[in-house]
N, C-alpha and C. Protein backbone atom coordinates (compact mmCIF):
# COMPACT_ATOMS: atom_id res chain seq x y z
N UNK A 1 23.66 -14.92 26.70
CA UNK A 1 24.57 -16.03 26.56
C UNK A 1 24.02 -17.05 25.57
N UNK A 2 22.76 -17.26 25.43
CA UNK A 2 22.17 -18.51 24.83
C UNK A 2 22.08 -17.83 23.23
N UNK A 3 21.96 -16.55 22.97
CA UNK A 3 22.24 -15.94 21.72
C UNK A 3 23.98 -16.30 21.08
N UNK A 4 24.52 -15.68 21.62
CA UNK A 4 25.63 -15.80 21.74
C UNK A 4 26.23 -17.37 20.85
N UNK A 5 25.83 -18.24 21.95
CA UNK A 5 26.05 -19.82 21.26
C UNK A 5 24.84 -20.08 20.07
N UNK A 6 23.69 -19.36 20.15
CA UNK A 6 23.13 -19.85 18.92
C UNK A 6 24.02 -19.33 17.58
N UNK A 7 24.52 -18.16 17.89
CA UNK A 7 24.72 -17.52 16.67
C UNK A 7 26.13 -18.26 16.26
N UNK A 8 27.02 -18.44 16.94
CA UNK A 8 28.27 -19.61 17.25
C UNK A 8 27.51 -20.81 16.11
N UNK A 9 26.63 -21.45 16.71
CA UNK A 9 26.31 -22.76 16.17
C UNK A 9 26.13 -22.25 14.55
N UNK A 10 25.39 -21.10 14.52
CA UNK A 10 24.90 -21.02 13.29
C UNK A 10 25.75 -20.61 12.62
N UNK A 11 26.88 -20.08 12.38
CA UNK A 11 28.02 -20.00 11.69
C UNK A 11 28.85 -21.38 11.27
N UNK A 12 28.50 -22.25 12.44
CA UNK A 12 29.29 -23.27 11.76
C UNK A 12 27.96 -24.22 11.35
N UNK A 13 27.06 -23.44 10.90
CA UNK A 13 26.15 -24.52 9.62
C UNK A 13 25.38 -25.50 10.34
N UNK A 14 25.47 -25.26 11.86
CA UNK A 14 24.45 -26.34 12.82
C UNK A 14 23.02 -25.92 12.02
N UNK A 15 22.28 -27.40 11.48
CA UNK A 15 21.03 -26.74 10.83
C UNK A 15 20.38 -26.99 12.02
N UNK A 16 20.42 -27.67 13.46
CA UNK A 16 19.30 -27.78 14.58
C UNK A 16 19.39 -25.80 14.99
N UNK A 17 21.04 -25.31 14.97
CA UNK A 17 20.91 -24.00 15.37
C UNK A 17 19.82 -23.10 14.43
N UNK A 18 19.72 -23.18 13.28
CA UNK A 18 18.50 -23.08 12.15
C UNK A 18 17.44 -22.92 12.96
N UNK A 19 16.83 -24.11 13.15
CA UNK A 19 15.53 -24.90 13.62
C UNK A 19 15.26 -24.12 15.04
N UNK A 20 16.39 -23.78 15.66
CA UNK A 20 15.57 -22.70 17.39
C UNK A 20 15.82 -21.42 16.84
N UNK A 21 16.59 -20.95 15.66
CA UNK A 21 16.40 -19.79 15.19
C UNK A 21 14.86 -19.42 14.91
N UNK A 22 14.50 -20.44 14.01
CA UNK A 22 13.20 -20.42 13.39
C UNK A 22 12.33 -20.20 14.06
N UNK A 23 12.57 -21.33 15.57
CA UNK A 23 11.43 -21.45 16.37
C UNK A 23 11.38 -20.27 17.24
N UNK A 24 12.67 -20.16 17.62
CA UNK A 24 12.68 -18.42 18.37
C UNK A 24 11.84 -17.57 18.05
N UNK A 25 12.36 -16.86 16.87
CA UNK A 25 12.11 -16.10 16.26
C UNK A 25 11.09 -15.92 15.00
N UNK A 26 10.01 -16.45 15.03
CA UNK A 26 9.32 -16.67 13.48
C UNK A 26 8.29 -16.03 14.26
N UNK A 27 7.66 -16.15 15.27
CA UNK A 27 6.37 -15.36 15.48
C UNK A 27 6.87 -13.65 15.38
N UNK A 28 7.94 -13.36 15.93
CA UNK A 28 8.78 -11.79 16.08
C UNK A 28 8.70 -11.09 14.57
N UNK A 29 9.31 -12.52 13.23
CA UNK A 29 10.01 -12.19 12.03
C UNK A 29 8.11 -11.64 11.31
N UNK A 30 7.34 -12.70 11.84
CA UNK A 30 6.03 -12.77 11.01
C UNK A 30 5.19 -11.19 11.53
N UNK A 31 5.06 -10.96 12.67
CA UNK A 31 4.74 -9.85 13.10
C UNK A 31 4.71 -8.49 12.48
N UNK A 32 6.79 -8.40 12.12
CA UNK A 32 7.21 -7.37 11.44
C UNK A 32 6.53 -7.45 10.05
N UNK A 33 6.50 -8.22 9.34
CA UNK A 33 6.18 -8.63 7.89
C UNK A 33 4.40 -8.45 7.67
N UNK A 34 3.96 -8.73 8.77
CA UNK A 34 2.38 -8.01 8.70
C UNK A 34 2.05 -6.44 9.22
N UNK A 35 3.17 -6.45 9.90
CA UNK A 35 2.46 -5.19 9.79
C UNK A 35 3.34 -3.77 8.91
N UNK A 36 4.18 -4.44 8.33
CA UNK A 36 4.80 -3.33 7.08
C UNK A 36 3.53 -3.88 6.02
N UNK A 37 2.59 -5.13 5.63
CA UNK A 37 2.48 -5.14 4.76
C UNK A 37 1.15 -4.89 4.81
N UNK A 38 0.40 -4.55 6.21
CA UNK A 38 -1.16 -4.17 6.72
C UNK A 38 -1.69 -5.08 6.01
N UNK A 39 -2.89 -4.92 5.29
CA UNK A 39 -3.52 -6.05 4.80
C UNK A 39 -3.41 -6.45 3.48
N UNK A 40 -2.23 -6.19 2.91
CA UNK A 40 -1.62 -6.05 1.52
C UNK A 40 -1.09 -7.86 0.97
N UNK A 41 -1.00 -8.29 2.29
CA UNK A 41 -0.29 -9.67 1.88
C UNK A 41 -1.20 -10.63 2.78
N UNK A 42 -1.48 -11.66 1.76
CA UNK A 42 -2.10 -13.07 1.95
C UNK A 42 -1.38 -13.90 3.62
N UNK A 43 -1.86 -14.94 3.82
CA UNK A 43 -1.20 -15.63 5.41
C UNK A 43 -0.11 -16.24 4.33
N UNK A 44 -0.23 -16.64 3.25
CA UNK A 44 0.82 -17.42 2.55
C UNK A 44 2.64 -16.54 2.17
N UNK A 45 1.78 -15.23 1.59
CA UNK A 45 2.56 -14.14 1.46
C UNK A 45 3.73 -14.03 2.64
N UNK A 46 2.52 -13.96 3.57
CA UNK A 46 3.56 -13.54 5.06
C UNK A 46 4.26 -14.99 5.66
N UNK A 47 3.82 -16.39 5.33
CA UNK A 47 4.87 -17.31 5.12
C UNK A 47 6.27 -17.59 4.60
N UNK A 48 5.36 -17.06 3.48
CA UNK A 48 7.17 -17.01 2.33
C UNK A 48 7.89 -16.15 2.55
N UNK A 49 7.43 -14.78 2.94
CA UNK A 49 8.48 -13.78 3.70
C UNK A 49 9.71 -14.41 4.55
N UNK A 50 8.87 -14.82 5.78
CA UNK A 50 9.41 -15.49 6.67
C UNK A 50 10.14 -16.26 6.82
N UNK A 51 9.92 -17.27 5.44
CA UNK A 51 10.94 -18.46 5.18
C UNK A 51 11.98 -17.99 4.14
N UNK A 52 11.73 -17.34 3.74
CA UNK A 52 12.51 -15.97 3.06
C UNK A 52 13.77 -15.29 3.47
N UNK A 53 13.45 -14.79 4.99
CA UNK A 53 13.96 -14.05 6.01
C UNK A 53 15.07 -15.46 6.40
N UNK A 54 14.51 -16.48 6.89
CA UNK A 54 15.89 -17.37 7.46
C UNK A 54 16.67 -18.35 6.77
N UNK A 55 15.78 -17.80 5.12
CA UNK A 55 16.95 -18.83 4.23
C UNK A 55 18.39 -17.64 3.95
N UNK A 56 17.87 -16.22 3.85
CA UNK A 56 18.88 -14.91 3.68
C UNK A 56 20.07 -15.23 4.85
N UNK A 57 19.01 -15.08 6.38
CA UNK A 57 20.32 -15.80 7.55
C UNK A 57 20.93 -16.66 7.02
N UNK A 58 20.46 -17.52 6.78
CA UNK A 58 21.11 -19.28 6.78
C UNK A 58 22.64 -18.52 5.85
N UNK A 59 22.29 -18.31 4.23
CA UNK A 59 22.75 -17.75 3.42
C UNK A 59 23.80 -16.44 4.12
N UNK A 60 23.81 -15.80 4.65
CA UNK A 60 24.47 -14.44 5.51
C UNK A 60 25.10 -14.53 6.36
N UNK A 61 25.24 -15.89 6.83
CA UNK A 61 25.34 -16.24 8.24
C UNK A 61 26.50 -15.43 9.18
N UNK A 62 27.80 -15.33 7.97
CA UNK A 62 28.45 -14.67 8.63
C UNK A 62 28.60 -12.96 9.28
N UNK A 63 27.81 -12.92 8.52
CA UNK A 63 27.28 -10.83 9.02
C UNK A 63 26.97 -11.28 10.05
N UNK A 64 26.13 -12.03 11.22
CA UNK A 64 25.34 -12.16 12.61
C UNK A 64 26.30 -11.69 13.35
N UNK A 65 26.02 -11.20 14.36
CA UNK A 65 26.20 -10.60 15.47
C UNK A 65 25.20 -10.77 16.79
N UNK A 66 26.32 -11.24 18.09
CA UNK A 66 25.28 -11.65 18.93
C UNK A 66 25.04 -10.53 19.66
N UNK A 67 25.18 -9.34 19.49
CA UNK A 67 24.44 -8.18 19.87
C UNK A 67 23.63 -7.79 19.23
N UNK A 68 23.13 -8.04 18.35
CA UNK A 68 22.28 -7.43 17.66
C UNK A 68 21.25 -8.36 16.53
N UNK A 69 21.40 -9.54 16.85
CA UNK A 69 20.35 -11.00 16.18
C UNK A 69 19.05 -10.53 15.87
N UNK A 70 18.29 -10.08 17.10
CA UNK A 70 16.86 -9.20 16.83
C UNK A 70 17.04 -8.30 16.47
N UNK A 71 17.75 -7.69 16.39
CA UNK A 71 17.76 -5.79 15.11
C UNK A 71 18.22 -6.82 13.30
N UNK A 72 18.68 -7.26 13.27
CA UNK A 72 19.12 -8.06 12.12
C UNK A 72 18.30 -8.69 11.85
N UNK A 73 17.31 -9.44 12.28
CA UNK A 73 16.29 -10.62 11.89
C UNK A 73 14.94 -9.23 10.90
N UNK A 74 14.95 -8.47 12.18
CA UNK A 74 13.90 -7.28 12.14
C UNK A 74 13.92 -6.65 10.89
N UNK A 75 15.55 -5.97 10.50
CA UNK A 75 15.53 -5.00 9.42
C UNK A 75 15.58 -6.11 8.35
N UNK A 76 15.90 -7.42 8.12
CA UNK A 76 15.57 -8.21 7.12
C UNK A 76 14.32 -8.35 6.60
N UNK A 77 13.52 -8.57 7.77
CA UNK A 77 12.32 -9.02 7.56
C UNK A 77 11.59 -7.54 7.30
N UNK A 78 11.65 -6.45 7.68
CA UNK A 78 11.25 -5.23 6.53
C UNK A 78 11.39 -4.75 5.94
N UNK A 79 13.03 -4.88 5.46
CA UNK A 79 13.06 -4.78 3.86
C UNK A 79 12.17 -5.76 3.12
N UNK A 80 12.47 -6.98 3.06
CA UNK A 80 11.98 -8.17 2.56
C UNK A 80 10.59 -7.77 2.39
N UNK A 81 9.87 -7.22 3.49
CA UNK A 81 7.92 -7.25 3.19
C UNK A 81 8.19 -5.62 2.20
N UNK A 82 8.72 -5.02 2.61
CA UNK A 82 8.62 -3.75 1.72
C UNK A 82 9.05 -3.95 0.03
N UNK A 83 10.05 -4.83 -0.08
CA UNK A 83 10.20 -5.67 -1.20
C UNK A 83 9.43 -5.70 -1.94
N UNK A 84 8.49 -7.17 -1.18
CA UNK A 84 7.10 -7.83 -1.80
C UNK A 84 6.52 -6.74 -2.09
N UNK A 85 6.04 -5.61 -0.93
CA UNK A 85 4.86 -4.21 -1.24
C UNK A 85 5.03 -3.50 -2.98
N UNK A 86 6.82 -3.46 -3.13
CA UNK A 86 6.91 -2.86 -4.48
C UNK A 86 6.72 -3.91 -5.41
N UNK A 87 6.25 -5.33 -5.16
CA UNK A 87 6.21 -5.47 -6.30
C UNK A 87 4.88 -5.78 -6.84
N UNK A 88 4.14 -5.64 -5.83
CA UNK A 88 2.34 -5.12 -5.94
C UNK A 88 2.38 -4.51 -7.40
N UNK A 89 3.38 -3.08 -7.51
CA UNK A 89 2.94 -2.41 -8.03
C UNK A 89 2.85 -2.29 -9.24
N UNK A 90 2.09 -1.36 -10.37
CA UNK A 90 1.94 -1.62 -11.53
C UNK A 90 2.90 -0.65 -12.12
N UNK A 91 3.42 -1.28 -13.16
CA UNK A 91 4.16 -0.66 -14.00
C UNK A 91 3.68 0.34 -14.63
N UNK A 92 4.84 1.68 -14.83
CA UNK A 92 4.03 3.02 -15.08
C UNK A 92 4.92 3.72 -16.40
N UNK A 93 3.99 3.83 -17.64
CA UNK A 93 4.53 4.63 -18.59
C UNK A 93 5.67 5.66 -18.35
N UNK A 94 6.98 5.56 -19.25
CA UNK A 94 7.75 6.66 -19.13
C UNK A 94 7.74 7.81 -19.16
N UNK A 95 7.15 8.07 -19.74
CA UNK A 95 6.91 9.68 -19.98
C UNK A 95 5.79 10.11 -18.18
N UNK A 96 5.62 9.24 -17.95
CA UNK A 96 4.57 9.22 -15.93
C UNK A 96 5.75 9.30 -15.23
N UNK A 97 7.19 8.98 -15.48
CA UNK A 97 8.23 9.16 -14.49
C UNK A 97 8.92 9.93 -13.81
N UNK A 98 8.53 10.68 -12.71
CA UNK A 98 9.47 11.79 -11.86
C UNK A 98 11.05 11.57 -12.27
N UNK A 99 11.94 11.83 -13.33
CA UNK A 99 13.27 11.52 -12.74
C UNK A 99 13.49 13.06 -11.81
N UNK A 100 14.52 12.60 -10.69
CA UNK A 100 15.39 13.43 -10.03
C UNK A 100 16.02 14.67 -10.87
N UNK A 101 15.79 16.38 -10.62
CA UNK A 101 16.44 17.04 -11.35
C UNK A 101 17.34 17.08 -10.67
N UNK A 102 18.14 18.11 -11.57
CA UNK A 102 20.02 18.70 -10.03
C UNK A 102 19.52 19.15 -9.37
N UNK A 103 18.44 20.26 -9.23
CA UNK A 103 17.85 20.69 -7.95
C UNK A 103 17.56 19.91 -6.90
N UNK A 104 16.63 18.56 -6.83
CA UNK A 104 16.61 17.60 -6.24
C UNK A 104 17.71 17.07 -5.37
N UNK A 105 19.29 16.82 -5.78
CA UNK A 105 20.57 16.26 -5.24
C UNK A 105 20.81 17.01 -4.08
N UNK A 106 20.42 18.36 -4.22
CA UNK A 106 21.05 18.53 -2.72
C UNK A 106 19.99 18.44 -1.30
N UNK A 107 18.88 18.16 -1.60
CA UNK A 107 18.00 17.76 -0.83
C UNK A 107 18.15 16.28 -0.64
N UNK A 108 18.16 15.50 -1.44
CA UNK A 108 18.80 13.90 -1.27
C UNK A 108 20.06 13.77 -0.30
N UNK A 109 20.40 14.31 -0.28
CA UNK A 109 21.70 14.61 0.77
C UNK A 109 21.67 15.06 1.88
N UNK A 110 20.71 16.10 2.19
CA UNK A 110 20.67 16.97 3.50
C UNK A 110 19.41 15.39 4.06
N UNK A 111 18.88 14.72 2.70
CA UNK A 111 17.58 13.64 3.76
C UNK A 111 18.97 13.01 4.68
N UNK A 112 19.98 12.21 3.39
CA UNK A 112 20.78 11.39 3.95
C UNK A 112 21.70 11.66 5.20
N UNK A 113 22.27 12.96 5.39
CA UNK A 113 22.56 13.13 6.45
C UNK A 113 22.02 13.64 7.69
N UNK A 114 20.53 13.67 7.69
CA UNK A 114 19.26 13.76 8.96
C UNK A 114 19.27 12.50 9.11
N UNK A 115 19.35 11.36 8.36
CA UNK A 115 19.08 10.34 8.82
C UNK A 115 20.56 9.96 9.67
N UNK A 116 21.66 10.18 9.38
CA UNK A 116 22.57 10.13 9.95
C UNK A 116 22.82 10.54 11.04
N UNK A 117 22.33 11.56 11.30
CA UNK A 117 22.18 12.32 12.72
C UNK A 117 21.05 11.77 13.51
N UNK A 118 19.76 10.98 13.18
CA UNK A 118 18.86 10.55 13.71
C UNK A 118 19.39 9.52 14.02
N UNK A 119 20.54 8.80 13.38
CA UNK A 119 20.81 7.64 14.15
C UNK A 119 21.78 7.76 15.19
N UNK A 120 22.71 8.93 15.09
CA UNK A 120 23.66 8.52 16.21
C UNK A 120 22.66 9.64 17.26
N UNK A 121 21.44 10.15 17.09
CA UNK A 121 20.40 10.14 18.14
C UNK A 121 20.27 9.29 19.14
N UNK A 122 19.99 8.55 18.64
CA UNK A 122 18.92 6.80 18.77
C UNK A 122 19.69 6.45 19.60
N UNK A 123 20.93 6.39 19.12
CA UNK A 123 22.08 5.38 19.68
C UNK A 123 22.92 6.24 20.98
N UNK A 124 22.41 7.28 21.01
CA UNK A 124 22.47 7.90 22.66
C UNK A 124 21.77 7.77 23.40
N UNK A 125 20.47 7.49 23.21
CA UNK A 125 18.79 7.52 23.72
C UNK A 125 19.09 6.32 24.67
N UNK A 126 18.10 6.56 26.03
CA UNK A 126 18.10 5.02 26.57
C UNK A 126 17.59 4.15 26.18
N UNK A 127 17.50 2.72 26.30
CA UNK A 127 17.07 1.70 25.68
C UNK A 127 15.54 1.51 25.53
N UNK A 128 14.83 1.90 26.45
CA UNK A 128 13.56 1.69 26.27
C UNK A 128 13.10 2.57 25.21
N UNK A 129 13.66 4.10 25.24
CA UNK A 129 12.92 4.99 24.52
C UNK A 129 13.08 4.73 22.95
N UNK A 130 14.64 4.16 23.02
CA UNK A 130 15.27 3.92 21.35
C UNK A 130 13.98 2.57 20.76
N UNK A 131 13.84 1.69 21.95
CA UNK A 131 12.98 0.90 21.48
C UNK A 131 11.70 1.12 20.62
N UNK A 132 11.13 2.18 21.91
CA UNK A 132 9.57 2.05 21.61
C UNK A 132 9.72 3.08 20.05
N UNK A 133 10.56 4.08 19.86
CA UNK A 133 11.01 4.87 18.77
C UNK A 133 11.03 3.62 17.24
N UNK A 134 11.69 2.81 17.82
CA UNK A 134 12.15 2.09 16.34
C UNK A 134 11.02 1.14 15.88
N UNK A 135 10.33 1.04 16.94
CA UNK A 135 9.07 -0.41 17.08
C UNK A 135 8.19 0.42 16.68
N UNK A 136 7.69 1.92 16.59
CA UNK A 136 6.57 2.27 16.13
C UNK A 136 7.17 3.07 14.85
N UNK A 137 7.86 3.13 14.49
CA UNK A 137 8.41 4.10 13.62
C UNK A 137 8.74 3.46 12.15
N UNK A 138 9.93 2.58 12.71
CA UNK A 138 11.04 1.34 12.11
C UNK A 138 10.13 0.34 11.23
N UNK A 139 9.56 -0.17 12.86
CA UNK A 139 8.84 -1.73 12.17
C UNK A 139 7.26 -1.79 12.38
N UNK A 140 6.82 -0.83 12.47
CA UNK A 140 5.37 -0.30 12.15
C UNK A 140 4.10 -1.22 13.43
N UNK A 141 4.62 -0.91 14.41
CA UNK A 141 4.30 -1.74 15.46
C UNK A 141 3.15 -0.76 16.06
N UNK A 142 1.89 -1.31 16.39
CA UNK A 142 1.07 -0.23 17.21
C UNK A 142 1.02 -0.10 18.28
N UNK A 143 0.69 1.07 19.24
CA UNK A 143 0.88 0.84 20.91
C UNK A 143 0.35 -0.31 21.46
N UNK A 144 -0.57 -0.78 21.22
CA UNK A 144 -0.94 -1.91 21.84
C UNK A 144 -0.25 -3.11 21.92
N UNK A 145 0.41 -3.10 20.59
CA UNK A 145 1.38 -4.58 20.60
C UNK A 145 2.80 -4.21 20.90
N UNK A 146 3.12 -2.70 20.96
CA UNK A 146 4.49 -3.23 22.03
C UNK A 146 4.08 -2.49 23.36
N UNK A 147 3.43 -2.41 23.65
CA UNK A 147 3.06 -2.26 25.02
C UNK A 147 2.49 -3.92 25.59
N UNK A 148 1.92 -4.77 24.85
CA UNK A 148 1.84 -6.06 24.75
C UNK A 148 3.58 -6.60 24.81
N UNK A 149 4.37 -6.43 24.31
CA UNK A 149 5.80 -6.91 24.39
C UNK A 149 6.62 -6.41 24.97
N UNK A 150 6.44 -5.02 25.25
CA UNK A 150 7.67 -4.57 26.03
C UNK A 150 7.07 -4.69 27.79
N UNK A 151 5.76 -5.15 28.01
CA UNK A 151 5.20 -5.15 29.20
C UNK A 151 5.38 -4.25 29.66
N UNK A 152 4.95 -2.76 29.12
CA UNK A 152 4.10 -2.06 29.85
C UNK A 152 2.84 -2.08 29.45
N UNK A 153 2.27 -0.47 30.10
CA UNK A 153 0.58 -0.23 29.97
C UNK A 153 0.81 0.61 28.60
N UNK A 154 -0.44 0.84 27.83
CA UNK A 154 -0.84 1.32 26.87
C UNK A 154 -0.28 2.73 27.18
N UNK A 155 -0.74 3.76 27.69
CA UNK A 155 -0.39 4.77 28.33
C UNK A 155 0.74 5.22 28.59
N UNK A 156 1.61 4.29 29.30
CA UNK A 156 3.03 4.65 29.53
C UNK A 156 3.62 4.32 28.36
N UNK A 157 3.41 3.19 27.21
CA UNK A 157 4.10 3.60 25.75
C UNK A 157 3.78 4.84 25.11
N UNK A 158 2.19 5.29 25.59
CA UNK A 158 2.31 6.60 24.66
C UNK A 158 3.12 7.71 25.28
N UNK A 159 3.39 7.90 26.52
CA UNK A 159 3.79 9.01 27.11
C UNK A 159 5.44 8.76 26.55
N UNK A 160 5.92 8.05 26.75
CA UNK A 160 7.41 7.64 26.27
C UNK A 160 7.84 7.69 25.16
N UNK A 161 6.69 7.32 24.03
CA UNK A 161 7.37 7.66 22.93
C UNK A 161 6.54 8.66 22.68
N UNK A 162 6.33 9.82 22.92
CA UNK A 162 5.87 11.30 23.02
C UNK A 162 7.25 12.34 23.43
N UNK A 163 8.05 11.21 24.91
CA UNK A 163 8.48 11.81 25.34
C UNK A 163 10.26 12.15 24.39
N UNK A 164 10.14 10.52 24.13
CA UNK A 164 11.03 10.13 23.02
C UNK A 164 11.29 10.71 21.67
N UNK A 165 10.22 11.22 21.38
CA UNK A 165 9.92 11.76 19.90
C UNK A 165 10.46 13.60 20.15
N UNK A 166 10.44 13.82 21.44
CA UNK A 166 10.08 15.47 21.77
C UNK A 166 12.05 15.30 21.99
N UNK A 167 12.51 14.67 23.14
CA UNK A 167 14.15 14.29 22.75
C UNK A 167 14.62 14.63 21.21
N UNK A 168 14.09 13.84 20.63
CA UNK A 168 14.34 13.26 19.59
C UNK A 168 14.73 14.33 18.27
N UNK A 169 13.33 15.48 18.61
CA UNK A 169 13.37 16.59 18.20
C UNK A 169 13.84 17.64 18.47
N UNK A 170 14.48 18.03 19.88
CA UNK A 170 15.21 18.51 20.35
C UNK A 170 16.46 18.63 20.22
N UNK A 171 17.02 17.70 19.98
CA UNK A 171 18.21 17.13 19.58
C UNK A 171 18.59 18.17 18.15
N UNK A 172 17.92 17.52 17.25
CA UNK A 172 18.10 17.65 16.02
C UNK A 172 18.21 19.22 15.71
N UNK A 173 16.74 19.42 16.31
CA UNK A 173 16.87 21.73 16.68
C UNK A 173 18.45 21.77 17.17
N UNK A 174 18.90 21.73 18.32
CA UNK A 174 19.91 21.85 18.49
C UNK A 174 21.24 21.38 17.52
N UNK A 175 21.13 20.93 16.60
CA UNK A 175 22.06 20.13 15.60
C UNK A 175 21.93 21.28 13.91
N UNK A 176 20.61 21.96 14.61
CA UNK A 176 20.75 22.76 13.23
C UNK A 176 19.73 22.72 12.61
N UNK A 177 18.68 21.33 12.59
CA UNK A 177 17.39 20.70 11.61
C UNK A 177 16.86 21.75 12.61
N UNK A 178 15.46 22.15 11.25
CA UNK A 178 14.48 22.92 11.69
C UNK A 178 13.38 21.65 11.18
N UNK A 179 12.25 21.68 11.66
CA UNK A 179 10.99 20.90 11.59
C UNK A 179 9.37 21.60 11.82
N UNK A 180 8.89 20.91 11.65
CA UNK A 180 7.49 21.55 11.43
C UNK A 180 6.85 21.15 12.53
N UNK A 181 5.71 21.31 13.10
CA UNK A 181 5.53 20.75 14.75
C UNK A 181 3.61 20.97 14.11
């Protein structure tokens, strides 16, 4: 309910709704952003991300959804650090460039529609398992820290998303994907 009216406020440009966004959510947004960027980005780096991340909200406001505020804050904030990661990188002579042959296209396609099928996976899965799946997978979270957040034990995140991952793969065998084990 209290999502719900934040996200209300924040559509109509309440900047205090801003300010408990921020405060809500900035340790959650900063989390994701360190650990897509491991030790790649400065404390400043992972600042500006962050303030980054809720000027895009502020800016977006109307995409929010109060089902889904923390999946939205989340996939912002790892594109955004994955962003920054490419732009680490050094620029590379043309003639150094993989382009895509035609051979390539139909493998680009069979990725895009595994991922398609991995999601309406997910989105059958129960909630805990889809969780601990997307938190170690998604947003590069280690057992310890969502077993730290989702309050369980160390142990029972690994068995779950073991158990989650083996679903997960099951599924997909049955759908047709073959995989390597």
């Amino acid at each position: 309910m209290q999502e719900r009216n934040l996200v209300e406020r924040l559509k109509h440009h309440d900047e205090k709704a801003l300010q408990e966004l921020i405060q809500r959510y900035s340790a959650y947004v900063s989390t994701i952003v360190r650990n897509v960027g491991r030790d790649a980005f400065s404390e400043s780096d992972v600042e500006e991300i962050v303030a980054d991340v809720f000027v895009a909200v502020w800016n977006h406001v109307e995409k929010l959804r109060t089902d889904s505020l923390r999946t939205y804050l989340g996939t912002i904030a790892r594109n955004m650090a994955i962003n920054r990661l490419r732009q680490f990188h050094f620029t590379v002579p043309i003639d150094e460039i993989n382009l895509p042959s035609h051979e390539d296209i139909p493998s680009e396609t069979e990725h895009k529609l595994l991922l398609a099928e991995v999601r309406a996976i997910l989105k059958n899965m129960k909630q805990d398992d889809r969780e601990i799946l997307l938190r170690f997978y998604f947003y590069y979270q280690h057992i310890p820290q969502i077993a730290e957040e989702m309050q369980y034990k160390q142990a029972t995140v690994k068995t779950k998303l073991y158990r989650a991952r083996q679903k997960l793969l099951e599924q997909l065998k049955e759908r047709g994907y073959e995989y390597e084990e």
